[in-house]
C-alpha atoms as a PDB file:
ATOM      1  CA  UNK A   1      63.246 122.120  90.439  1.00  0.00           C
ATOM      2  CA  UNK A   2      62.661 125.524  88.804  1.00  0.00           C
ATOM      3  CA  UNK A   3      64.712 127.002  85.799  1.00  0.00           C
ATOM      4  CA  UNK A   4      66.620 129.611  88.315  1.00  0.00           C
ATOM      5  CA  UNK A   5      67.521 126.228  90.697  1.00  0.00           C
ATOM      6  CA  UNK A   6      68.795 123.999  87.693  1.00  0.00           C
ATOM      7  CA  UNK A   7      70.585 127.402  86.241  1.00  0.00           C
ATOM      8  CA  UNK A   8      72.502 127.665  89.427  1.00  0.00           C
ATOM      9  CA  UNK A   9      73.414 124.220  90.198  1.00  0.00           C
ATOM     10  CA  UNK A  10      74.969 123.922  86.690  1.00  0.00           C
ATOM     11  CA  UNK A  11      76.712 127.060  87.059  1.00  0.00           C
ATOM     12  CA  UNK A  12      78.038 126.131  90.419  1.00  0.00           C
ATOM     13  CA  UNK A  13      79.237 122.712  88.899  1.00  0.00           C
ATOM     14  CA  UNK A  14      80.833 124.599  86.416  1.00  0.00           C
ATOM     15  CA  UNK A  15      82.901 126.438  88.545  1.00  0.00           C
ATOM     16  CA  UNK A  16      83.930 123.248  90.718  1.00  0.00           C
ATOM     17  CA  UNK A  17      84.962 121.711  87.316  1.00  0.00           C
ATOM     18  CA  UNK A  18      87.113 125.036  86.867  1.00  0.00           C
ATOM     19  CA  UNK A  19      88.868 125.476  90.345  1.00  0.00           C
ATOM     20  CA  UNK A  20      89.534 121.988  90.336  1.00  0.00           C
ATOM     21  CA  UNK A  21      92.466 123.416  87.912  1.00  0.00           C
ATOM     22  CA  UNK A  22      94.806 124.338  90.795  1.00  0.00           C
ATOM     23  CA  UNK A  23      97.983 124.311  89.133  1.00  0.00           C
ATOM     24  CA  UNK A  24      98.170 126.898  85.680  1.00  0.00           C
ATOM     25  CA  UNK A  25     100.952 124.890  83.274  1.00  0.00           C
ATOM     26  CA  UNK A  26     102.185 126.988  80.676  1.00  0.00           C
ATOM     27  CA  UNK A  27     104.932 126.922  77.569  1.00  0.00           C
ATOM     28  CA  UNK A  28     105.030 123.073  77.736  1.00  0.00           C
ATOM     29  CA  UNK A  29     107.331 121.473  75.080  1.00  0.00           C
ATOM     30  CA  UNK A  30     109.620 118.082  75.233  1.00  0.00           C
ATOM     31  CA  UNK A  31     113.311 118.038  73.091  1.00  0.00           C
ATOM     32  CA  UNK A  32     112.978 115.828  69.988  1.00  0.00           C
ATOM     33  CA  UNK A  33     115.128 113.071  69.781  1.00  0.00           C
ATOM     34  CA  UNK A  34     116.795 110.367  67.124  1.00  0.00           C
ATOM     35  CA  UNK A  35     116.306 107.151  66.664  1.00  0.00           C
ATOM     36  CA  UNK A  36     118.137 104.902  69.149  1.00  0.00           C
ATOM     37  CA  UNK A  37     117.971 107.643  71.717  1.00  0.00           C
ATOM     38  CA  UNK A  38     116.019 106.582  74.870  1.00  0.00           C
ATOM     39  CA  UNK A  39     115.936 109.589  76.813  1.00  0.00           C
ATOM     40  CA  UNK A  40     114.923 113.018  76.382  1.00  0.00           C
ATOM     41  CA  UNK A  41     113.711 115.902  78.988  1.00  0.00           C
ATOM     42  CA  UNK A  42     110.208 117.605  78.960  1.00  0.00           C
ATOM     43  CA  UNK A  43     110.390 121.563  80.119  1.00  0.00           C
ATOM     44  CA  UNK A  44     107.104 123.818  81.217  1.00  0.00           C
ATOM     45  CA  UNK A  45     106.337 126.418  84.074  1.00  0.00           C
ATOM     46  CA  UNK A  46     103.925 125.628  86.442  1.00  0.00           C
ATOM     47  CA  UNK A  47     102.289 127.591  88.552  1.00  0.00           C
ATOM     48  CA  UNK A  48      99.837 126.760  91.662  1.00  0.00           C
ATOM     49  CA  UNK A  49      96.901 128.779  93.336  1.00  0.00           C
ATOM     50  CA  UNK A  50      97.750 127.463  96.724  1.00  0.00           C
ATOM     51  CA  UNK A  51     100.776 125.579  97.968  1.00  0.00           C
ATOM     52  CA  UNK A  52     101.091 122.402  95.878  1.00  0.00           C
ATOM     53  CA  UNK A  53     103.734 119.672  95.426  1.00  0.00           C
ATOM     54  CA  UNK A  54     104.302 118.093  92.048  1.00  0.00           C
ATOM     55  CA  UNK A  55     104.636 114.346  92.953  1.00  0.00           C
ATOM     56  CA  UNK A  56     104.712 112.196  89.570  1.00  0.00           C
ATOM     57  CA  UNK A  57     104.475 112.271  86.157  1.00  0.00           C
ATOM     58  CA  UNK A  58     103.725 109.877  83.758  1.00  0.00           C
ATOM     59  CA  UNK A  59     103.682 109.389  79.983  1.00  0.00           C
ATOM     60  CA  UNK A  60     102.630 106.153  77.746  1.00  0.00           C
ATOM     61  CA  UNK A  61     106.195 107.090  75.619  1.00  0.00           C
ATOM     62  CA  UNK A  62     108.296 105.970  78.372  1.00  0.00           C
ATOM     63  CA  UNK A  63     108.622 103.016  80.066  1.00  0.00           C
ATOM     64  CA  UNK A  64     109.933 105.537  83.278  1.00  0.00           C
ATOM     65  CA  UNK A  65     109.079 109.622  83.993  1.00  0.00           C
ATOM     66  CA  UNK A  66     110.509 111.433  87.078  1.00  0.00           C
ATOM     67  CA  UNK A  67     111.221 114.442  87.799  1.00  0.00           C
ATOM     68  CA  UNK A  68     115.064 115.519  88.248  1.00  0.00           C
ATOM     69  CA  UNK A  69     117.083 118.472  89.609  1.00  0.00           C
ATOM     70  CA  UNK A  70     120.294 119.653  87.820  1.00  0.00           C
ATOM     71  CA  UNK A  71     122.694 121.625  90.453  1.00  0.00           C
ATOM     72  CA  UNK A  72     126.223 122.023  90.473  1.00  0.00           C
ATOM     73  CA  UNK A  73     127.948 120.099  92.850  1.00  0.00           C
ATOM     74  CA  UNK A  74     131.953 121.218  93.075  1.00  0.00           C
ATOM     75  CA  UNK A  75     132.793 121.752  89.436  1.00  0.00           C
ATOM     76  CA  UNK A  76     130.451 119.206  88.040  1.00  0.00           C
ATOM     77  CA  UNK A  77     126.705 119.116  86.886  1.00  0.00           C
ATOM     78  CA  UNK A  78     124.798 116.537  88.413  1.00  0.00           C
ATOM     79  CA  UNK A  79     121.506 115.092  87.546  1.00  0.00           C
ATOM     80  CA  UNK A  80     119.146 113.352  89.924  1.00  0.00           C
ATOM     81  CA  UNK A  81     115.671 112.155  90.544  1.00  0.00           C
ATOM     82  CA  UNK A  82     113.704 113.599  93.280  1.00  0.00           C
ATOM     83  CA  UNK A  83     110.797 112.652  95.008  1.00  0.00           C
ATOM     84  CA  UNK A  84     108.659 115.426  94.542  1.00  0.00           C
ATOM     85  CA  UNK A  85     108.830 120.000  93.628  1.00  0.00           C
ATOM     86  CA  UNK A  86     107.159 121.913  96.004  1.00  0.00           C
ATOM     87  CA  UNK A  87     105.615 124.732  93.824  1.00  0.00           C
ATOM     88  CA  UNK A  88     104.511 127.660  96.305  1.00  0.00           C
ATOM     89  CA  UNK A  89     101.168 129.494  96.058  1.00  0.00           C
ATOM     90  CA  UNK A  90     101.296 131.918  93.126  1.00  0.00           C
ATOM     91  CA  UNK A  91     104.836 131.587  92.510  1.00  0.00           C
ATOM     92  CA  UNK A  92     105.430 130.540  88.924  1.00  0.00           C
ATOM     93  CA  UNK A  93     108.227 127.328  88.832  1.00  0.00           C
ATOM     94  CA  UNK A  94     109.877 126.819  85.780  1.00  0.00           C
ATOM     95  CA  UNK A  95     111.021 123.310  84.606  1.00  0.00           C
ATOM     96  CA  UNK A  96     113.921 124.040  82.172  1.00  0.00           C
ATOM     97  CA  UNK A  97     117.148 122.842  80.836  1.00  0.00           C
ATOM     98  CA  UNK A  98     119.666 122.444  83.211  1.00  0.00           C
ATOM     99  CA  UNK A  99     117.477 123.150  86.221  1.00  0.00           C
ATOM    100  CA  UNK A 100     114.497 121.251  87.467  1.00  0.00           C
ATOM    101  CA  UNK A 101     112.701 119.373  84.689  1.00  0.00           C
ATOM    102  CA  UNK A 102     110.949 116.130  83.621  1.00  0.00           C
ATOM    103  CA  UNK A 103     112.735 113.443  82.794  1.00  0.00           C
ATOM    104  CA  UNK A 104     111.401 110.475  80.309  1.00  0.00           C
ATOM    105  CA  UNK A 105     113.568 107.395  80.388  1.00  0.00           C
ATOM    106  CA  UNK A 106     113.284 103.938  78.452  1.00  0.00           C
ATOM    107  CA  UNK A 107     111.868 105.819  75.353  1.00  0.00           C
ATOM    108  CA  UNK A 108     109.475 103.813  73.305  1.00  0.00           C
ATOM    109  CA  UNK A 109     110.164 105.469  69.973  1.00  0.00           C
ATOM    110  CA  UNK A 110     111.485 108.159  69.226  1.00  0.00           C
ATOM    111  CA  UNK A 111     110.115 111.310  69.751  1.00  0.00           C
ATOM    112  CA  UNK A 112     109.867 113.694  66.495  1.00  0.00           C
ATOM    113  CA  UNK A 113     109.479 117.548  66.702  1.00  0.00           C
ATOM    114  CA  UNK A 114     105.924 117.662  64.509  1.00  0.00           C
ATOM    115  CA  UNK A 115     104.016 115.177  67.145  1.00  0.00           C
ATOM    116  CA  UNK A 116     102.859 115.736  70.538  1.00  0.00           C
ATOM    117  CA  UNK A 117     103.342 113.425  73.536  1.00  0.00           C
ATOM    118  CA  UNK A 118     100.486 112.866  76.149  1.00  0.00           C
ATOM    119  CA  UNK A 119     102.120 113.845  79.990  1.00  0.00           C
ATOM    120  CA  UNK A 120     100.073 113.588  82.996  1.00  0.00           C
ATOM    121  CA  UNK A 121     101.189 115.425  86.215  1.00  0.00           C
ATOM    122  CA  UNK A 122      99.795 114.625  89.545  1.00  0.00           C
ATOM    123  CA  UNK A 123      99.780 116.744  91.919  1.00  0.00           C
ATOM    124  CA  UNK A 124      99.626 117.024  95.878  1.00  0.00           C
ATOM    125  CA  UNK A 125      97.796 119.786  97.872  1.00  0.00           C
ATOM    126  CA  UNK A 126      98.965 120.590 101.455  1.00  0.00           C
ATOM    127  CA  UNK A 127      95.737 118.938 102.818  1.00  0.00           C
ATOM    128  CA  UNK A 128      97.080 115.677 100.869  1.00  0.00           C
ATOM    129  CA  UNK A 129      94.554 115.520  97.895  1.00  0.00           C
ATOM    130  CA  UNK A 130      95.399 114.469  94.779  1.00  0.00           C
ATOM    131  CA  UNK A 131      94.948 115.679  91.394  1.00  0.00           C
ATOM    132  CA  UNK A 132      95.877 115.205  87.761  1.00  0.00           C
ATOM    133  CA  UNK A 133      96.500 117.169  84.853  1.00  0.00           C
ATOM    134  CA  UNK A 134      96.686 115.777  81.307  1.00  0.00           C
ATOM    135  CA  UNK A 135      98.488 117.471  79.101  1.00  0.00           C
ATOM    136  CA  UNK A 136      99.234 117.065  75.399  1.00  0.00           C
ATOM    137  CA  UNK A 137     103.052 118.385  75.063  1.00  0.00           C
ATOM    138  CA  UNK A 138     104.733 119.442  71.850  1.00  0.00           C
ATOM    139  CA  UNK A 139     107.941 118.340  70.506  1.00  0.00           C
ATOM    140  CA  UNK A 140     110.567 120.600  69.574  1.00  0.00           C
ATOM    141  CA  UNK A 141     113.527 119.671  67.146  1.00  0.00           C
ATOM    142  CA  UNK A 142     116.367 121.849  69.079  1.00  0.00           C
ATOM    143  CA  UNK A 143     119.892 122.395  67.358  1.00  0.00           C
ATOM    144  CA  UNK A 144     123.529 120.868  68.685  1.00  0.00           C
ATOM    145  CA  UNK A 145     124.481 123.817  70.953  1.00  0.00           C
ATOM    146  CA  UNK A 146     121.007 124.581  72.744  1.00  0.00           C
ATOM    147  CA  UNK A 147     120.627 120.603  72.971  1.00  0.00           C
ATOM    148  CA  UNK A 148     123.804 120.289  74.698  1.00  0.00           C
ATOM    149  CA  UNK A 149     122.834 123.039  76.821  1.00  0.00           C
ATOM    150  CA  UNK A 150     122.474 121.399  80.789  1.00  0.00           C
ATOM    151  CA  UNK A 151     123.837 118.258  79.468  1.00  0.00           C
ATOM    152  CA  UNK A 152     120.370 116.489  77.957  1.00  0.00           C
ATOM    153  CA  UNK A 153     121.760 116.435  74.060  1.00  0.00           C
ATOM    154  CA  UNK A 154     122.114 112.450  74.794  1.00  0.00           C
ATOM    155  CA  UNK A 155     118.672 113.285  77.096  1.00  0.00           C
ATOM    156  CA  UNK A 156     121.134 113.540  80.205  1.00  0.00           C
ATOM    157  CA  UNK A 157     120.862 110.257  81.481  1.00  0.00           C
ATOM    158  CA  UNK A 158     124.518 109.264  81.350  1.00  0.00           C
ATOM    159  CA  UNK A 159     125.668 111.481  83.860  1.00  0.00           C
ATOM    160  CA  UNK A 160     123.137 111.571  86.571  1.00  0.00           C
ATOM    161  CA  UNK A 161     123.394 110.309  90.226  1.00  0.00           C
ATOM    162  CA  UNK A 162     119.675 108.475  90.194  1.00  0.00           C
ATOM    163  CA  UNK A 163     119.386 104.721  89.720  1.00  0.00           C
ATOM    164  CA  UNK A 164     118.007 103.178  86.363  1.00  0.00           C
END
């Protein structure tokens, strides 16, 4: 194999490492919590190159991660976990309080605003492949009134329709 072959097979690797990227996640961050607290909410916008569904998410801080929709139902906020967020091709969907978001339950410490957590989101194409994204999320310590903002200031867990 001649320098020019070797050249382009690494380059073409290269770029089969890079598109293997389908889904851009940006302005990651999870809400900082106290001790005793075993819930808390990770927030980030994701956005996929071609029609994508986010299908799990995992963390080694809690013992459970789903993701969960917050909608009003009547009068009242509810919380629940669903099965999977269909994120369209080049439309950017945002994971915030009080709307969609991740959800990390059974807390195994708790989690403090100058650390980052490792979160791994795996994703499902239309043509059923799988992928994964590792991510290392900051903390953020967040004050009284935006914590209680959507409900998550006790991580949200109290009031939510899902099973735990």
């Amino acid at each position: 194999m001649n320098i020019k072959h070797l050249i382009a097979l690494l380059a073409f690797t290269a770029a089969g490492t890079l598109q293997a990227q389908t889904v851009e996640v940006k302005d990651a961050w999870a809400r900082a919590t106290v001790q005793g607290q075993k819930a808390s909410g990770a927030f980030m916008k994701l956005t996929a190159k071609e029609g994508t569904r986010l299908v799990g998410v995992s963390s080694p801080v809690a013992g459970v991660v789903e993701v969960h929709e917050m909608k009003m139902e009547g009068d009242v906020m509810k919380m629940r976990a669903i099965p999977g967020l269909d994120l369209p091709a080049g439309q950017t969907v945002e994971l915030k309080p009080g709307g969609y978001h991740v959800m990390l339950l059974d807390l195994k410490s708790a989690l403090r605003a100058d650390q980052s957590i490792p979160v791994t989101l795996l994703f499902k194409n239309a043509q059923g492949k799988e992928s994964r994204q590792e991510l290392q999320v900051p903390v953020r310590a967040m004050a009284a009134a935006a914590g209680a903002q959507g409900g998550h200031q006790d991580g949200g867990h109290s009031e939510h329709g899902g099973k735990h």
